[in-house]
Protein backbone atom coordinates (compact mmCIF):
# COMPACT_ATOMS: atom_id res chain seq x y z
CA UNK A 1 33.71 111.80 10.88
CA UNK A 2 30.80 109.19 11.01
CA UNK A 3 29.11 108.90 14.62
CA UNK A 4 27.95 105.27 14.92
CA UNK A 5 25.25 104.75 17.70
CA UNK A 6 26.91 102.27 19.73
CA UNK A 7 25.10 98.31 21.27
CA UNK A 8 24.06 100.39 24.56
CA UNK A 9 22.50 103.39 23.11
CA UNK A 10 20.37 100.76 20.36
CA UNK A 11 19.34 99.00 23.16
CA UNK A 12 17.93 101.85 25.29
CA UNK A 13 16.33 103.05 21.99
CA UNK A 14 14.64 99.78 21.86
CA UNK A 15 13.77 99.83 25.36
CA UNK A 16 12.24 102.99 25.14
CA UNK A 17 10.29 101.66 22.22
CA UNK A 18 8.79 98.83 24.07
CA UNK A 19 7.72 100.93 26.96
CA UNK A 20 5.45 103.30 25.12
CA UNK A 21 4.26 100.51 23.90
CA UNK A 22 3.34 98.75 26.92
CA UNK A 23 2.12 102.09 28.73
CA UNK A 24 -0.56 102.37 25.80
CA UNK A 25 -1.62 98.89 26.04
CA UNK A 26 -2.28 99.66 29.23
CA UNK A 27 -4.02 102.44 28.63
CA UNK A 28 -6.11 100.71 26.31
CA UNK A 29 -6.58 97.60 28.56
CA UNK A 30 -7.51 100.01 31.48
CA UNK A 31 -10.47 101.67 28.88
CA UNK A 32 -11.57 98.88 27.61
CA UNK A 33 -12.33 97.37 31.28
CA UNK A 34 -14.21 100.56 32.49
CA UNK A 35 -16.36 100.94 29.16
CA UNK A 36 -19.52 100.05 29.66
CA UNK A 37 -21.02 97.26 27.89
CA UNK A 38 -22.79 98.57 24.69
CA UNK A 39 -26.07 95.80 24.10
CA UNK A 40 -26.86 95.31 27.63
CA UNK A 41 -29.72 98.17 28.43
CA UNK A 42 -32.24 95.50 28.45
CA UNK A 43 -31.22 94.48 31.44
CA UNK A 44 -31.06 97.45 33.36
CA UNK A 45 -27.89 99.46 34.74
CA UNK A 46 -24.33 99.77 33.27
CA UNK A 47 -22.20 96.13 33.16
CA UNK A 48 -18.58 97.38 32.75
CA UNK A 49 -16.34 94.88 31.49
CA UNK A 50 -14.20 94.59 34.57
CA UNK A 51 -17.41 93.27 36.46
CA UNK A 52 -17.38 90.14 34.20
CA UNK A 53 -13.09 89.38 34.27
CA UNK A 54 -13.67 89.65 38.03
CA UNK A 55 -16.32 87.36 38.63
CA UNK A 56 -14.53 84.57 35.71
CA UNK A 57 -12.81 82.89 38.72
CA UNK A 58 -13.87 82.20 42.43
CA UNK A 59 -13.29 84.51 45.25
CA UNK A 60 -11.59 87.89 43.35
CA UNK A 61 -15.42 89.08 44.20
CA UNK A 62 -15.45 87.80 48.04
CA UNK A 63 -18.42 85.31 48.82
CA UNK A 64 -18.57 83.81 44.71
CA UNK A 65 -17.97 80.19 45.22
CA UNK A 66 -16.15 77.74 42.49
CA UNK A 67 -19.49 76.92 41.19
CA UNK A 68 -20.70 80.54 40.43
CA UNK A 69 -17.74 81.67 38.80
CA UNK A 70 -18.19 81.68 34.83
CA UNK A 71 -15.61 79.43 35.10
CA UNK A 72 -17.67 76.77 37.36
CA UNK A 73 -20.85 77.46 34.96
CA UNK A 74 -17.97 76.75 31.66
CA UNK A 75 -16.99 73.21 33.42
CA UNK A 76 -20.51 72.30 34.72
CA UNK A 77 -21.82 72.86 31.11
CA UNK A 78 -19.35 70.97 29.34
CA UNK A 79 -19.30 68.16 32.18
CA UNK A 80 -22.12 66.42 30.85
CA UNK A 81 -20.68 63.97 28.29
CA UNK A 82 -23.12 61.49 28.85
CA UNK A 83 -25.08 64.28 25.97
CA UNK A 84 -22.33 63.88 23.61
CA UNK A 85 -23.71 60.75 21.80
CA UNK A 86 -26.85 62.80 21.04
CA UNK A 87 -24.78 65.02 18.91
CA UNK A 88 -23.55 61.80 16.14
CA UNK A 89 -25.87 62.04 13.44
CA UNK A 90 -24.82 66.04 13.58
CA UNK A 91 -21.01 65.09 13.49
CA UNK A 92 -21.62 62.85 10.83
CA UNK A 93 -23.98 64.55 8.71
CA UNK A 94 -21.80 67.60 9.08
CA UNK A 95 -18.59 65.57 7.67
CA UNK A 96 -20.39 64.78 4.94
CA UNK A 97 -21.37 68.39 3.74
CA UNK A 98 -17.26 68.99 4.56
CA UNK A 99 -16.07 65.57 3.36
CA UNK A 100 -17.96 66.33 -0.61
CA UNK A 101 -16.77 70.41 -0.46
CA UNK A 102 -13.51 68.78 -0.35
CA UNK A 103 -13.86 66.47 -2.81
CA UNK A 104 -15.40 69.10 -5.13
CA UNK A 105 -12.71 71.53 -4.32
CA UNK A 106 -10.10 69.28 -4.88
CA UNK A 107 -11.46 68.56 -8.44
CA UNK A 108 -11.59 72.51 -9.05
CA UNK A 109 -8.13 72.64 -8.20
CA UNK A 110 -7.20 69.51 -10.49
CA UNK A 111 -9.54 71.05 -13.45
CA UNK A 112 -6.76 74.26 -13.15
CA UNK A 113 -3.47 72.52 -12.38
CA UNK A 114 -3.56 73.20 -9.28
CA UNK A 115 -3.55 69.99 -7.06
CA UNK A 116 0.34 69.01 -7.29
CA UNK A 117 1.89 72.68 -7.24
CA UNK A 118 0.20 73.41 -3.77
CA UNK A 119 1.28 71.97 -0.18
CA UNK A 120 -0.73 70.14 1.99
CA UNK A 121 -1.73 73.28 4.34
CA UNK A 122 -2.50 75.06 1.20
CA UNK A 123 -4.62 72.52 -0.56
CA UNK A 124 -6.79 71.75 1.98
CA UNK A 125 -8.22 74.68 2.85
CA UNK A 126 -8.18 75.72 -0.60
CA UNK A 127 -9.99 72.81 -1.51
CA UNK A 128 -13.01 73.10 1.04
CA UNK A 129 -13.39 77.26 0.44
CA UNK A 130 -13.61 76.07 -2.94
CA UNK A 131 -16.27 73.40 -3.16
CA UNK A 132 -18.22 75.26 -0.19
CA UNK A 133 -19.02 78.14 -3.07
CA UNK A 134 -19.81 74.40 -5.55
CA UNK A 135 -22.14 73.32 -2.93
CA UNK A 136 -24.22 76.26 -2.32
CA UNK A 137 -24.62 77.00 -5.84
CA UNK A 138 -25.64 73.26 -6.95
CA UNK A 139 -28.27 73.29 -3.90
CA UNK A 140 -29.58 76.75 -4.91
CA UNK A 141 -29.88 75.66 -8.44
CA UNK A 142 -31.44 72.27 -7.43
CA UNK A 143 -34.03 74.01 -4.89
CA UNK A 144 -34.75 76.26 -7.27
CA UNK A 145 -35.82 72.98 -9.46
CA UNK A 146 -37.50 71.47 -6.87
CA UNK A 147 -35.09 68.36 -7.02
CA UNK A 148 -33.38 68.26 -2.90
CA UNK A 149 -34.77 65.87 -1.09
CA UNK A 150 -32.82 63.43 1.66
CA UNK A 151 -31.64 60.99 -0.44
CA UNK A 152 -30.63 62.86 -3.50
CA UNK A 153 -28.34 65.07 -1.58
CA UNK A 154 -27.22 62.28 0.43
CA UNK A 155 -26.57 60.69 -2.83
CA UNK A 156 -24.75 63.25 -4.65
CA UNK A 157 -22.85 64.84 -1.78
CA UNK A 158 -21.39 60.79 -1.61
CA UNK A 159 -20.17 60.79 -4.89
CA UNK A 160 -18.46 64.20 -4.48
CA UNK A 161 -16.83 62.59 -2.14
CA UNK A 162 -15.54 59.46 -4.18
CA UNK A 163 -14.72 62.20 -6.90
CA UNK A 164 -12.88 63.68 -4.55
CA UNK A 165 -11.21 60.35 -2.86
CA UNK A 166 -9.87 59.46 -6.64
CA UNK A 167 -7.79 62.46 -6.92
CA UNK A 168 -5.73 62.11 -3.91
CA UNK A 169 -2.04 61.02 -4.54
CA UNK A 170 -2.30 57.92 -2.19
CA UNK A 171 1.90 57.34 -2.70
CA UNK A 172 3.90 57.74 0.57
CA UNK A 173 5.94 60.95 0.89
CA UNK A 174 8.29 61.59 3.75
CA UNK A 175 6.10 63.11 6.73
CA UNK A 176 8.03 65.62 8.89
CA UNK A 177 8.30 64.29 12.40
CA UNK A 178 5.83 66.49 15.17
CA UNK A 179 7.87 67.86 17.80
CA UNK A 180 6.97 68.79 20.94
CA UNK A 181 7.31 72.42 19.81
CA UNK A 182 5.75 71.95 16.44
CA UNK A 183 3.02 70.37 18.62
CA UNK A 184 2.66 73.19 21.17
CA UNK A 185 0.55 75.66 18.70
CA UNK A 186 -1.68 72.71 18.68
CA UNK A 187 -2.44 72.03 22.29
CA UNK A 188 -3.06 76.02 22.96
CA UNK A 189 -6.01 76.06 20.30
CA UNK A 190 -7.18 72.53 20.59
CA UNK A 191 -9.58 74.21 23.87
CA UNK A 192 -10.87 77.30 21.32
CA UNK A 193 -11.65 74.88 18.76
CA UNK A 194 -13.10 71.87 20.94
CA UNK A 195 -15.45 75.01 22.34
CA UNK A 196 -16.08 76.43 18.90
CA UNK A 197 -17.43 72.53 17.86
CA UNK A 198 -19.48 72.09 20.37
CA UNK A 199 -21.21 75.17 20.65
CA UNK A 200 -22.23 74.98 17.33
CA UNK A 201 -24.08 71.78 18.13
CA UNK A 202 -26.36 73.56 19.73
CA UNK A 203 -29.51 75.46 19.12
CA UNK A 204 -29.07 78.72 18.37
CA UNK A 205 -31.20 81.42 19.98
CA UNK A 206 -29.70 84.41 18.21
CA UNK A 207 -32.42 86.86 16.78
CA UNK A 208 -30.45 86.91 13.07
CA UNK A 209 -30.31 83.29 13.26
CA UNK A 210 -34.01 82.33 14.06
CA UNK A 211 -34.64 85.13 11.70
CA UNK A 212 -33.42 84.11 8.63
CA UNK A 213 -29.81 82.79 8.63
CA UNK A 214 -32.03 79.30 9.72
CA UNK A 215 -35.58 80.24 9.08
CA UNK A 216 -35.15 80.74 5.24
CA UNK A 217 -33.35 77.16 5.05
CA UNK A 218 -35.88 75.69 7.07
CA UNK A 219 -38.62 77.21 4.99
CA UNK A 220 -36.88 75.89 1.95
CA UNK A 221 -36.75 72.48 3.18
CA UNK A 222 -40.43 72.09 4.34
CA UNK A 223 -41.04 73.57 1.22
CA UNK A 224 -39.31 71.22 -0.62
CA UNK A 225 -38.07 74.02 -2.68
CA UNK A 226 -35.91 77.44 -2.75
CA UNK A 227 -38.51 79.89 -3.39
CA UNK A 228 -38.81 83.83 -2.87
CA UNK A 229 -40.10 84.57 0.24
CA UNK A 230 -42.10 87.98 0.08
CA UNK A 231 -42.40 88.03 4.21
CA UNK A 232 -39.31 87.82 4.84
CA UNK A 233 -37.38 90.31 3.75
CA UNK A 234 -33.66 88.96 5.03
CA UNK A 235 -34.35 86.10 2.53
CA UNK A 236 -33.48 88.08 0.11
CA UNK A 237 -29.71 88.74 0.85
CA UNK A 238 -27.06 86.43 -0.85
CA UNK A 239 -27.88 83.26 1.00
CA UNK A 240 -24.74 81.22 -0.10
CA UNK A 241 -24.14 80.14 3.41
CA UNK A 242 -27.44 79.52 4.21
CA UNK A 243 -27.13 76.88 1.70
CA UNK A 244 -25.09 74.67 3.81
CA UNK A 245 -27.81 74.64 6.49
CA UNK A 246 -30.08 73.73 3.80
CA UNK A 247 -27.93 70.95 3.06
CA UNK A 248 -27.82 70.02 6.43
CA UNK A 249 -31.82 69.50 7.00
CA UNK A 250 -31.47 67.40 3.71
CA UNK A 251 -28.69 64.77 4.93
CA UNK A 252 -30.77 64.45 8.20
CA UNK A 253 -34.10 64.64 6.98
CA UNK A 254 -35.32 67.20 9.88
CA UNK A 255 -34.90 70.83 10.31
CA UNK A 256 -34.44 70.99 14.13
CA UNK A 257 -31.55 68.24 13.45
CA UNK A 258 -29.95 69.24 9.92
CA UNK A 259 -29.52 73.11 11.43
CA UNK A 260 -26.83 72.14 14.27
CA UNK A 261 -25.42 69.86 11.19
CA UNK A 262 -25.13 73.49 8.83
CA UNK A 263 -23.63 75.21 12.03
CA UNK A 264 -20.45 72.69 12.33
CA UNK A 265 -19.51 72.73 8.55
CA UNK A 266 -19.74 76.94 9.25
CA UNK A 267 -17.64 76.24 12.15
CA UNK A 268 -15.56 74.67 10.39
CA UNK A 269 -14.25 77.40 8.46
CA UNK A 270 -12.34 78.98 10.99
CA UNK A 271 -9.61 76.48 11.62
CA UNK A 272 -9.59 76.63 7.70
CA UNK A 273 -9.14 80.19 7.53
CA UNK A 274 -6.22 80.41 10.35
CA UNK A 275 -4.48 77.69 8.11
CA UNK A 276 -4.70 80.13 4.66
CA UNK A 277 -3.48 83.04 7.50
CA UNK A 278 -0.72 80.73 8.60
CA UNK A 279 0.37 79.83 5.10
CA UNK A 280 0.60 83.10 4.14
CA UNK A 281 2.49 84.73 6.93
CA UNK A 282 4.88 81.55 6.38
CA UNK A 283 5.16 81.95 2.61
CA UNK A 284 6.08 86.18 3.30
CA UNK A 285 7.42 86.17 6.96
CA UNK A 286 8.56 82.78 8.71
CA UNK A 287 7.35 79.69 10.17
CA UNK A 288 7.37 81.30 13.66
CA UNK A 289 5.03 84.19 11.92
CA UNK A 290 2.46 81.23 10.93
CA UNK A 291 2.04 79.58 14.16
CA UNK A 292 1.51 83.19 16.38
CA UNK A 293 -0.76 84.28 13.06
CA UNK A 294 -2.98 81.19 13.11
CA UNK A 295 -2.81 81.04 17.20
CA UNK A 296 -4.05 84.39 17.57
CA UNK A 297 -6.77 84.45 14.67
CA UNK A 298 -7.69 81.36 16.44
CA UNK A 299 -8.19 82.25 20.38
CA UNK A 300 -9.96 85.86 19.30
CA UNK A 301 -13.07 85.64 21.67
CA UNK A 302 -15.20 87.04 18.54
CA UNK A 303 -13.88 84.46 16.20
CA UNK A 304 -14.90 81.71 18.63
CA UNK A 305 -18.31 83.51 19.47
CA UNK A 306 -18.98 83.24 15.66
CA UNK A 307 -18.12 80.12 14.90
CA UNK A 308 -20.26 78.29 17.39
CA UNK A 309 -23.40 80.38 15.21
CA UNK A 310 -24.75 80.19 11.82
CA UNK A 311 -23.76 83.55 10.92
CA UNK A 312 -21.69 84.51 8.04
CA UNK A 313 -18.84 86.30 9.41
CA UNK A 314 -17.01 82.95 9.45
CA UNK A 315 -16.55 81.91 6.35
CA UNK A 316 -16.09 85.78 4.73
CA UNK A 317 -13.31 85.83 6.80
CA UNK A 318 -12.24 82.55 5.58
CA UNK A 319 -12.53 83.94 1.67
CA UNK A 320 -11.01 87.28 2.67
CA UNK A 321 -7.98 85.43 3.95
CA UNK A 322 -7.72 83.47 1.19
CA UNK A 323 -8.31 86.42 -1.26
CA UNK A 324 -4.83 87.75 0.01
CA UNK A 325 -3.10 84.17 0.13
CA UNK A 326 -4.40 83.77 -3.53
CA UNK A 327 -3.84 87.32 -5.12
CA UNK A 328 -0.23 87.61 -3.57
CA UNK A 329 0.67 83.87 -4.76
CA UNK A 330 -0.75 85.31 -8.30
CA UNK A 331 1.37 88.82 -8.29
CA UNK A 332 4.38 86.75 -7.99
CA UNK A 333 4.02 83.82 -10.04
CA UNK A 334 4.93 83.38 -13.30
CA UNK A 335 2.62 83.58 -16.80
CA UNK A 336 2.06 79.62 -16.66
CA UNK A 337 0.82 79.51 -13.46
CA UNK A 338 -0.21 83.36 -12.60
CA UNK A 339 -3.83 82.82 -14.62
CA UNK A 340 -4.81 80.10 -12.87
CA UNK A 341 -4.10 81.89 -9.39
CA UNK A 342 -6.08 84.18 -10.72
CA UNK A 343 -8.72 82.09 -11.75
CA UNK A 344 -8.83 81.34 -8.15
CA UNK A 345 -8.58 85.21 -7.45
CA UNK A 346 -12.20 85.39 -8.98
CA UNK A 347 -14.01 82.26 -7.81
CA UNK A 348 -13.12 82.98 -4.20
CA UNK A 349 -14.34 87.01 -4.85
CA UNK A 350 -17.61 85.64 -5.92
CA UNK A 351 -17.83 82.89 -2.89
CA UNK A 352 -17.05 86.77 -0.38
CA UNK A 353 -19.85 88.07 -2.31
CA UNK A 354 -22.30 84.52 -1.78
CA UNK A 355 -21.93 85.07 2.17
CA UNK A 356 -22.75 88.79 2.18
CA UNK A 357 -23.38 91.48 0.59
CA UNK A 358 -20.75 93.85 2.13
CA UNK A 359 -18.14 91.54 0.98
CA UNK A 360 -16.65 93.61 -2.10
């Protein structure tokens, strides 16, 4: 005689479940608060982690004020719009490194048959991964020549971008209405990315990014040249990334200025990479899956720490993601179309390998 576990013993199982759970994120979240700090001895003493949460917002430490609270620093630092018009030519120089990788992505994905077979939220993102990995190897190969200057890249990142304008497919489709709950994923990381923008408009003090990440392209540019640099050892890493920034001092004709231009196109790979993450837990899970993947790849305090730098993390991330969008699309399509996914496959393993050397 079968026994079938009845609604009331499931649900107990699944209570019991979610309680172990909770008691070990607990545990966890009651570690991770006591644990010291790692990169602080500098400084002096032991910072635990709880000292920070507790002084985020006024009064949990009695006597801190609105205005010492990190949160009272965030909105005094970002409360000084009357800066934001300084930051144009960065905006716009930036767009155009972004606007031409898409153009030259979206020819990439024409070349293989590509463009009409993906959707919007995969093309896009495709597209700009893509010509990214175009970009940095054209400017390598034309520093190497000697042959950047302003105007030439401003020139020929332009007409990327008409290539790029001539293969959209400009006929009207029926657009899905937004509602208020397809909008809602939206408003929670609008803040994250807003913070991630504008924090890479600014100088970065990092030691790996006055080291190298920016000192080889800025080296580069006053050079007029790519070149081997034999005192700087970092130089020597792949450097695809770097590229943009390189790029960047080009469109603006100044280092100090074309660097915070570099930083927002890198920045600009994380949206990009929570839309391959979205795509992909949408194509294998559900729609819900996509908006909590993207949301939470999105408001990960490390992912918005490295965005607003010109580090590398960023965009592997971005080609990792897109490695398992790309090789999963290929395992399951067909033998017209599974070659050209894995066409893709390859160019996106060798744009991993560009940003660093770990990436394979």
């Amino acid at each position: 005689m079968e026994h079938r576990a009845g609604p009331l013993s499931q649900g107990a199982g699944a209570a019991g479940v979610l309680l172990i759970l909770a008691a070990l994120e607990a545990a966890w979240l009651g570690w991770f608060l006591v644990e010291p700090l790692p990169n602080v001895a500098h400084i002096g003493g032991r910072i635990a982690r709880w000292m920070l949460l507790a002084k985020a917002l006024p009064q949990v430490v009695p006597g801190v004020r609105f205005e010492q609270s990190y949160l009272g620093q965030a909105v005094g630092n970002l409360g000084h719009v009357e800066n934001l018009p300084q930051r144009l030519p960065i905006v716009l120089g930036a767009a155009l490194i972004a606007a031409s990788a898409l153009g030259l992505g979206s020819l990439v994905l024409r070349a293989l048959g590509l463009h009409r077979l993906l959707d919007r939220a995969e093309r896009i993102p495709l597209a700009f991964g893509l010509g990214a990995i175009g970009l940095g190897l054209m400017a390598l190969v034309a520093g190497r020549a000697g042959l950047l200057g302003p105007w030439p890249t401003r020139v020929g990142l332009g007409s990327l971008v008409v290539l790029g304008i001539s293969t959209l497919d400009l006929r009207r489709g029926g657009r899905p209405r937004m509602s208020p709950a397809r909008l809602a994923p939206f408003l929670v990381v609008a803040p994250f990315v807003l913070v991630m923008a504008l924090g890479a408009m600014l100088p970065a003090t990092d030691f790996d990014a006055i080291e190298y990440h920016l000192q080889g392209p800025k080296e580069y540019f006053q050079a007029g040249r790519v070149m081997f640099l034999p005192h700087n050892v970092y130089t020597s890493m792949p450097f695809g990334v770097e590229m943009l920034h390189l790029l960047g001092m080009e469109v603006l004709g100044d280092w100090w200025w074309g660097a915070p231009a570099g930083q927002l196109v890198v920045a600009a790979f994380a949206p990009a990479s929570a839309a391959l993450v979205a795509v992909t837990a949408r194509r294998w899970a559900s729609p819900r899956a996509a908006w909590v993947a993207a949301a939470v790849y999105l408001t990960t305090p490390w992912v918005v720490r490295v965005s607003a730098l010109p580090y590398v993390e960023g965009p592997l991330c971005f080609y990792h993601a897109a490695l398992v969008w790309a090789s999963a699309r290929a395992w399951s399509a067909g033998p017209d179309l599974g070659p050209r996914l894995w066409a893709v496959v390859g160019l996106l393993a060798g744009g991993a390998m560009s940003c660093k050397y770990p990436a394979l």
